[in-house]
PDB file of N, CA and C in Angstrom:
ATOM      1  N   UNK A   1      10.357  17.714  18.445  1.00  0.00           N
ATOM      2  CA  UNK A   1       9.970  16.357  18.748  1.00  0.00           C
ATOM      3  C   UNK A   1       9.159  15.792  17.592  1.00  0.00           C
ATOM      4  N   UNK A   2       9.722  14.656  17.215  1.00  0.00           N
ATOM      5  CA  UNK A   2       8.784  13.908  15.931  1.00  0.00           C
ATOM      6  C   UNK A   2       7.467  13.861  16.556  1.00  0.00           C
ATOM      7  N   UNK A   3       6.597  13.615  15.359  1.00  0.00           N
ATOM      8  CA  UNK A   3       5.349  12.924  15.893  1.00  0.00           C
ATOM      9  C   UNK A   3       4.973  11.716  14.990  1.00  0.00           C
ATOM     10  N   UNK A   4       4.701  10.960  15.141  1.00  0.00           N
ATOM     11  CA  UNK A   4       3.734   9.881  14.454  1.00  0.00           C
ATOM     12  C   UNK A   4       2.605   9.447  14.079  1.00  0.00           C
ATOM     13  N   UNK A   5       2.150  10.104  13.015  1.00  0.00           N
ATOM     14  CA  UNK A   5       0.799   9.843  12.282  1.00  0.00           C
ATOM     15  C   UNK A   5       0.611   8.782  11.696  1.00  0.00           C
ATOM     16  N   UNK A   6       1.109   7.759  11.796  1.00  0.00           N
ATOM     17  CA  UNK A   6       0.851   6.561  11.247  1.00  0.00           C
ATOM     18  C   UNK A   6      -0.051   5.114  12.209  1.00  0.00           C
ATOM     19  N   UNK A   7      -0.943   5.964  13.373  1.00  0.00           N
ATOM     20  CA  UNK A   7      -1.611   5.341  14.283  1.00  0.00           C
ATOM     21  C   UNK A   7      -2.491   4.758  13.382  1.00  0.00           C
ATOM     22  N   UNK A   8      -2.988   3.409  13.723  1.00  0.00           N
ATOM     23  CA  UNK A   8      -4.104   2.672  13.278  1.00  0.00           C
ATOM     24  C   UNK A   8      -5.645   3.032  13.820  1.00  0.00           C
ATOM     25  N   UNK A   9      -6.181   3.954  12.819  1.00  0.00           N
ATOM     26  CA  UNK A   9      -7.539   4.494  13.354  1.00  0.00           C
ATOM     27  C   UNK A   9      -8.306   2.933  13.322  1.00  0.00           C
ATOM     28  N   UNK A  10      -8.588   2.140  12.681  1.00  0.00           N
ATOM     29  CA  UNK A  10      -9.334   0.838  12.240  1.00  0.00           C
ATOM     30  C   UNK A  10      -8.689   0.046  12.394  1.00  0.00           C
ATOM     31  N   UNK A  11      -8.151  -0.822  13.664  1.00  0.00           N
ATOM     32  CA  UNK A  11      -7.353  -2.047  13.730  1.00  0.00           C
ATOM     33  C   UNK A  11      -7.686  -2.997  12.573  1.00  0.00           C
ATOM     34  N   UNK A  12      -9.016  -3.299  12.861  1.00  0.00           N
ATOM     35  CA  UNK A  12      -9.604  -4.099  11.584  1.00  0.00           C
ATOM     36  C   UNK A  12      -8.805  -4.066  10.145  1.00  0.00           C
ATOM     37  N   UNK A  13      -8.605  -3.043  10.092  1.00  0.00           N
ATOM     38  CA  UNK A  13      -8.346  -2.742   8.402  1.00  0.00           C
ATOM     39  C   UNK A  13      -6.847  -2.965   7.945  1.00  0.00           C
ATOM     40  N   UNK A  14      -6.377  -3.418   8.849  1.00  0.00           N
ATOM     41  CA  UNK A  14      -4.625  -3.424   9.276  1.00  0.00           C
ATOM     42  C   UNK A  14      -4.335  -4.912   8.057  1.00  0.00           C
ATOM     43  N   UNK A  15      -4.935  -5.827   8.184  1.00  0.00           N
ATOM     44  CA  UNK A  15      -4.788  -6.899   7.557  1.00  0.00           C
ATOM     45  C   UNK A  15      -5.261  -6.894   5.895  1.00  0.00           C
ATOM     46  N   UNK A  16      -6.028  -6.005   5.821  1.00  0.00           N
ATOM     47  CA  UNK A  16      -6.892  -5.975   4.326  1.00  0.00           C
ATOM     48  C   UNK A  16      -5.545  -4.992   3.736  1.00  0.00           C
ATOM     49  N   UNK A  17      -5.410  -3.922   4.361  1.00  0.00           N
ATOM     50  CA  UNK A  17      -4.446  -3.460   3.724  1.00  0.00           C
ATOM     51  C   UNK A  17      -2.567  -3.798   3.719  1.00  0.00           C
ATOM     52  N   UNK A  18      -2.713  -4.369   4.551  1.00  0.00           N
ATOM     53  CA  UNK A  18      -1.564  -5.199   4.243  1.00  0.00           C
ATOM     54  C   UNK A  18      -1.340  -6.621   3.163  1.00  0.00           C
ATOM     55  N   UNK A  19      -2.539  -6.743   2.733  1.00  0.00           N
ATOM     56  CA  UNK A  19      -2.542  -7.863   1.903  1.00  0.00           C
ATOM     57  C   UNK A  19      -2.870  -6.639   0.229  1.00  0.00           C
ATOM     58  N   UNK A  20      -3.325  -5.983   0.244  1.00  0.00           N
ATOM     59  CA  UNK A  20      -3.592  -5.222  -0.141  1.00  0.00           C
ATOM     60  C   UNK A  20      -2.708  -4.237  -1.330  1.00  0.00           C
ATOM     61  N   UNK A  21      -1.379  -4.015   0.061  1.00  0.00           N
ATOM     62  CA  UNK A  21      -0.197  -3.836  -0.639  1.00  0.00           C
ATOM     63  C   UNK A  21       0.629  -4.744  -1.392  1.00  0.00           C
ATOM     64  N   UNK A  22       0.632  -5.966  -0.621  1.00  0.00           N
ATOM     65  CA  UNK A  22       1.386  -7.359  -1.146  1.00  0.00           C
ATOM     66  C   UNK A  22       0.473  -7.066  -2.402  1.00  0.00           C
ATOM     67  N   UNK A  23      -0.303  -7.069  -3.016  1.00  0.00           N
ATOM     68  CA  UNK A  23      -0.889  -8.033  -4.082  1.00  0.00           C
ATOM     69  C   UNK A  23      -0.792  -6.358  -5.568  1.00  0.00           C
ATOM     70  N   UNK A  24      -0.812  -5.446  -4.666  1.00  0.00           N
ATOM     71  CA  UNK A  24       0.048  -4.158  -5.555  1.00  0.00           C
ATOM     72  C   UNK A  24       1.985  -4.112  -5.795  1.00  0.00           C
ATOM     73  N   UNK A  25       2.083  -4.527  -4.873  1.00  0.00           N
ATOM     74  CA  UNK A  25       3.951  -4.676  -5.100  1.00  0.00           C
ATOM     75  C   UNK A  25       3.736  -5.807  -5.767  1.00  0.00           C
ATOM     76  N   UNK A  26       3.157  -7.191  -6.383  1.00  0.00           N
ATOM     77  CA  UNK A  26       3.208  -8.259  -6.999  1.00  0.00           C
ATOM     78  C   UNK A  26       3.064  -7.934  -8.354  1.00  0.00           C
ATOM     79  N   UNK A  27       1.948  -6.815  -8.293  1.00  0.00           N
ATOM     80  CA  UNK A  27       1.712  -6.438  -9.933  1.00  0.00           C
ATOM     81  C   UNK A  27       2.184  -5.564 -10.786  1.00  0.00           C
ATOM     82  N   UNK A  28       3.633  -5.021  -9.635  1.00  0.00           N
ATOM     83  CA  UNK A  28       4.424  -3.851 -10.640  1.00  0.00           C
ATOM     84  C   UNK A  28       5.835  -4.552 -10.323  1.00  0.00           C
ATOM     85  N   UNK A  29       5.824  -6.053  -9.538  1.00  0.00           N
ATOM     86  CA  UNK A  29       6.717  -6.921  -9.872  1.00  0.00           C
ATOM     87  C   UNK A  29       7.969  -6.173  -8.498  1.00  0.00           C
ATOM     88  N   UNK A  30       7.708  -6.092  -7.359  1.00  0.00           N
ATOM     89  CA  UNK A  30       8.489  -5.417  -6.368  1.00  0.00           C
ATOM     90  C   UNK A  30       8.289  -6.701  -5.371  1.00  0.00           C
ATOM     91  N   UNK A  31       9.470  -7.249  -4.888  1.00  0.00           N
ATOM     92  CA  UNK A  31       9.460  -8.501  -4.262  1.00  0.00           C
ATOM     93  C   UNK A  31       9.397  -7.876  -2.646  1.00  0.00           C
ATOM     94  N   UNK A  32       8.377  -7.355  -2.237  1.00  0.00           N
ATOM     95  CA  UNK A  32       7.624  -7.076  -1.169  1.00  0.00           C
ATOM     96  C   UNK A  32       7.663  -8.207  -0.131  1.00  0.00           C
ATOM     97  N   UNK A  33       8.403  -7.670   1.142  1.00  0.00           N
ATOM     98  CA  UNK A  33       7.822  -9.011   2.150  1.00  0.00           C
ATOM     99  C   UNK A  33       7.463  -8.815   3.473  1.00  0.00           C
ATOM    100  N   UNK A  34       6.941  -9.445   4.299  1.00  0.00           N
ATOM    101  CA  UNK A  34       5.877  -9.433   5.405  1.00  0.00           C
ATOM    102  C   UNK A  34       7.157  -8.542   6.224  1.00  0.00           C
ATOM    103  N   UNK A  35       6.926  -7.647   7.368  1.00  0.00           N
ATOM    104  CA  UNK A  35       7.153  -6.865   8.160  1.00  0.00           C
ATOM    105  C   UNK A  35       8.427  -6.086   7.724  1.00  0.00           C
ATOM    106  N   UNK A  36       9.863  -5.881   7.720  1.00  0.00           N
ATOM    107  CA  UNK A  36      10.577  -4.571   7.680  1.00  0.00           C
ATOM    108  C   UNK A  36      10.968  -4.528   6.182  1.00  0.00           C
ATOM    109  N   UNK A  37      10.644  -3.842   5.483  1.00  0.00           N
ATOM    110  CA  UNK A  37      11.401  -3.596   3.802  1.00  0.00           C
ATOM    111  C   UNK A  37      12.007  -2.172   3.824  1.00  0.00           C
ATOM    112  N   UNK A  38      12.683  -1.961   4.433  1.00  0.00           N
ATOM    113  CA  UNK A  38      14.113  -0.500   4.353  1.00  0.00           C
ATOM    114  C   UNK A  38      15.058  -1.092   3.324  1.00  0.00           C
ATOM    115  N   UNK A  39      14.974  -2.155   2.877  1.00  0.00           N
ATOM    116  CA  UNK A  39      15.978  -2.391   1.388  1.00  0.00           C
ATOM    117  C   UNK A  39      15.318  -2.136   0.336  1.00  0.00           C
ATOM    118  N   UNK A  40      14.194  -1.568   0.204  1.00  0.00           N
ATOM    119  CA  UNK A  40      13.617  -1.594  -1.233  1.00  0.00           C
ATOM    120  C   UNK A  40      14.051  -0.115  -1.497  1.00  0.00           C
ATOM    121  N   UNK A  41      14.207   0.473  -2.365  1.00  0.00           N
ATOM    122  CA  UNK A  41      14.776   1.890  -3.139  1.00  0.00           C
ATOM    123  C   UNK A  41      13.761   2.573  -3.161  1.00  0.00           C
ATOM    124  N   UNK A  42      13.698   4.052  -3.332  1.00  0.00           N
ATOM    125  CA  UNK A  42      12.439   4.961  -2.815  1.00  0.00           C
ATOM    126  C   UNK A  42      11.761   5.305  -4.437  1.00  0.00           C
ATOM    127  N   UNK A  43      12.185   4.187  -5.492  1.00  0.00           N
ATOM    128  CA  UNK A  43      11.176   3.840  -6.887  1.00  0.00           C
ATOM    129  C   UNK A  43      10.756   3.230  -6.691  1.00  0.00           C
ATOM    130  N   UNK A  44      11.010   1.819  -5.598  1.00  0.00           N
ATOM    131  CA  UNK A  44      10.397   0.587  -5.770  1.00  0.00           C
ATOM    132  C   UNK A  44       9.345   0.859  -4.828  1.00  0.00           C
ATOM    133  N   UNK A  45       9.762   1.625  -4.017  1.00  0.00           N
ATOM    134  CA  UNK A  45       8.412   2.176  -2.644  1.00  0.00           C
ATOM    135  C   UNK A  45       7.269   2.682  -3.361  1.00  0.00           C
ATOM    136  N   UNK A  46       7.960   3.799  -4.308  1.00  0.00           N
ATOM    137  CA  UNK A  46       6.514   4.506  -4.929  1.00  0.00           C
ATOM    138  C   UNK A  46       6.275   4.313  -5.829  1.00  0.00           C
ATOM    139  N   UNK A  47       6.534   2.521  -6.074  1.00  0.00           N
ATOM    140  CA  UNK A  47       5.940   1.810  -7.606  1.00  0.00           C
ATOM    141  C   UNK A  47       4.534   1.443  -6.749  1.00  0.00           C
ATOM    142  N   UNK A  48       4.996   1.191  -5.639  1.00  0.00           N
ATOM    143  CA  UNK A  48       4.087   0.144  -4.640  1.00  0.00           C
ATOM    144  C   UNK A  48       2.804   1.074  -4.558  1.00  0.00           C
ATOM    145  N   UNK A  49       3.327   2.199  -3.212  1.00  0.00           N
ATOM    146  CA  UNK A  49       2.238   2.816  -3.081  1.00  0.00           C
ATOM    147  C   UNK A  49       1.260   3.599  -4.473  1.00  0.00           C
ATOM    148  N   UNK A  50       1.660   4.126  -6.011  1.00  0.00           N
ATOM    149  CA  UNK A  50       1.313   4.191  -7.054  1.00  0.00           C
ATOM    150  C   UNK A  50       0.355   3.344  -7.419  1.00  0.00           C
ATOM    151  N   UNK A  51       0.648   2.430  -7.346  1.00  0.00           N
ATOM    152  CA  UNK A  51      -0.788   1.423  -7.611  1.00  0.00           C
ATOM    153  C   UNK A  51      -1.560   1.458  -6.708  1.00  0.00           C
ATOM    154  N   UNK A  52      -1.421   1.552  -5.533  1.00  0.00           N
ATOM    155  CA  UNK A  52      -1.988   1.298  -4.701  1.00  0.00           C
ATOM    156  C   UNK A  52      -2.710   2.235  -4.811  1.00  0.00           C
ATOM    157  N   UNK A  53      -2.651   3.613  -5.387  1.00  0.00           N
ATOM    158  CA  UNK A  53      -3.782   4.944  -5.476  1.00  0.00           C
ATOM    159  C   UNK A  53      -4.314   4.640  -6.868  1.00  0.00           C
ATOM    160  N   UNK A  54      -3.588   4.003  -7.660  1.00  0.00           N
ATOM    161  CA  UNK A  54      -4.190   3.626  -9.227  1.00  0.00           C
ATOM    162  C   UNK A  54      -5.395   2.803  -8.824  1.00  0.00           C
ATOM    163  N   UNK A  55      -5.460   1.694  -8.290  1.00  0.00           N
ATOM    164  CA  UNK A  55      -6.339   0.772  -7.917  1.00  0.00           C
ATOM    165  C   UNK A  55      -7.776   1.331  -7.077  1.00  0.00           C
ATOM    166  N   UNK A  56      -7.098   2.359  -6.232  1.00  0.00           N
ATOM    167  CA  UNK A  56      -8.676   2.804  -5.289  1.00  0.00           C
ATOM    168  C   UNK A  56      -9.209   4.103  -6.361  1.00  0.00           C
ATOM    169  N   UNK A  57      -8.744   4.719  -7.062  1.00  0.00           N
ATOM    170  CA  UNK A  57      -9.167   5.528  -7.594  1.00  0.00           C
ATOM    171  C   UNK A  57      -9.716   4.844  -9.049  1.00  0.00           C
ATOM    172  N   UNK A  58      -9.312   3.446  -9.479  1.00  0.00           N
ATOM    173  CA  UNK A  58      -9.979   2.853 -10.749  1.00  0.00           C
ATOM    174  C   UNK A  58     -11.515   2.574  -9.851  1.00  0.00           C
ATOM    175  N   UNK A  59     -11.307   1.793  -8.761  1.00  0.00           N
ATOM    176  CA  UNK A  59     -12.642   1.453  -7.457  1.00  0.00           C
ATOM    177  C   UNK A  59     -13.779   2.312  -7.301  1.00  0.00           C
ATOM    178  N   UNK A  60     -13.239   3.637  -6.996  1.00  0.00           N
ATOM    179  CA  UNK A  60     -14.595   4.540  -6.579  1.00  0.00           C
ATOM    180  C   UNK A  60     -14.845   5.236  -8.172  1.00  0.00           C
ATOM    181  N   UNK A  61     -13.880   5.004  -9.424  1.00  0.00           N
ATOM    182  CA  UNK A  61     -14.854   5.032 -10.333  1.00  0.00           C
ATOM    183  C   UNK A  61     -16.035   4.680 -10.854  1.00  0.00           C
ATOM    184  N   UNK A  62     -15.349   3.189 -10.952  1.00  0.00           N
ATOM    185  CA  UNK A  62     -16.545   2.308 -10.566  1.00  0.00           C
ATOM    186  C   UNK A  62     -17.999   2.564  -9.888  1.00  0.00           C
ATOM    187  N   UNK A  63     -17.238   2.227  -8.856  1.00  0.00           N
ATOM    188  CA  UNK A  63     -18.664   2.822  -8.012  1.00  0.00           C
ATOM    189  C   UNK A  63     -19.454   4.098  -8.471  1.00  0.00           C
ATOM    190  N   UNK A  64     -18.803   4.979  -9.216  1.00  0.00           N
ATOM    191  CA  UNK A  64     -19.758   5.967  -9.680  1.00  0.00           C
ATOM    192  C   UNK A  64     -20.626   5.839 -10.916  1.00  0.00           C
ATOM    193  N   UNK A  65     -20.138   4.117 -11.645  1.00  0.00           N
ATOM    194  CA  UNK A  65     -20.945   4.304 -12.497  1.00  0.00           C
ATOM    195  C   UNK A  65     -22.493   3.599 -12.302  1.00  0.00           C
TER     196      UNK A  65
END
């Protein structure tokens, strides 16, 4: 039986990171759009999510300095 780990621990946070992603698929140029994207290719997926770890990990650099 599958399971699904993709529950929303922080409803709150549902919107930040959905805008979040939009504005990471914009900057590696992946025409990203609001609710189902199963047409994007599994490069263009992990162009998306790629930044998206480039960006929080440039963040809590930051923060360490």
């Amino acid at each position: 039986m599958a399971r699904n780990n993709n529950r929303i621990v922080v409803p709150e946070a549902r919107e930040a990171l959905d805008r979040f992603k939009m504005e990471a698929a914009q900057e590696v140029g992946v025409n990203l759009k609001q609710g189902y994207n199963g047409d994007l290719t599994s490069r263009e997926a992990g162009s998306v999510g790629g930044q998206m770890v480039k960006k929080m990990i440039q963040a809590y650099e930051q923060g360490l300095k």
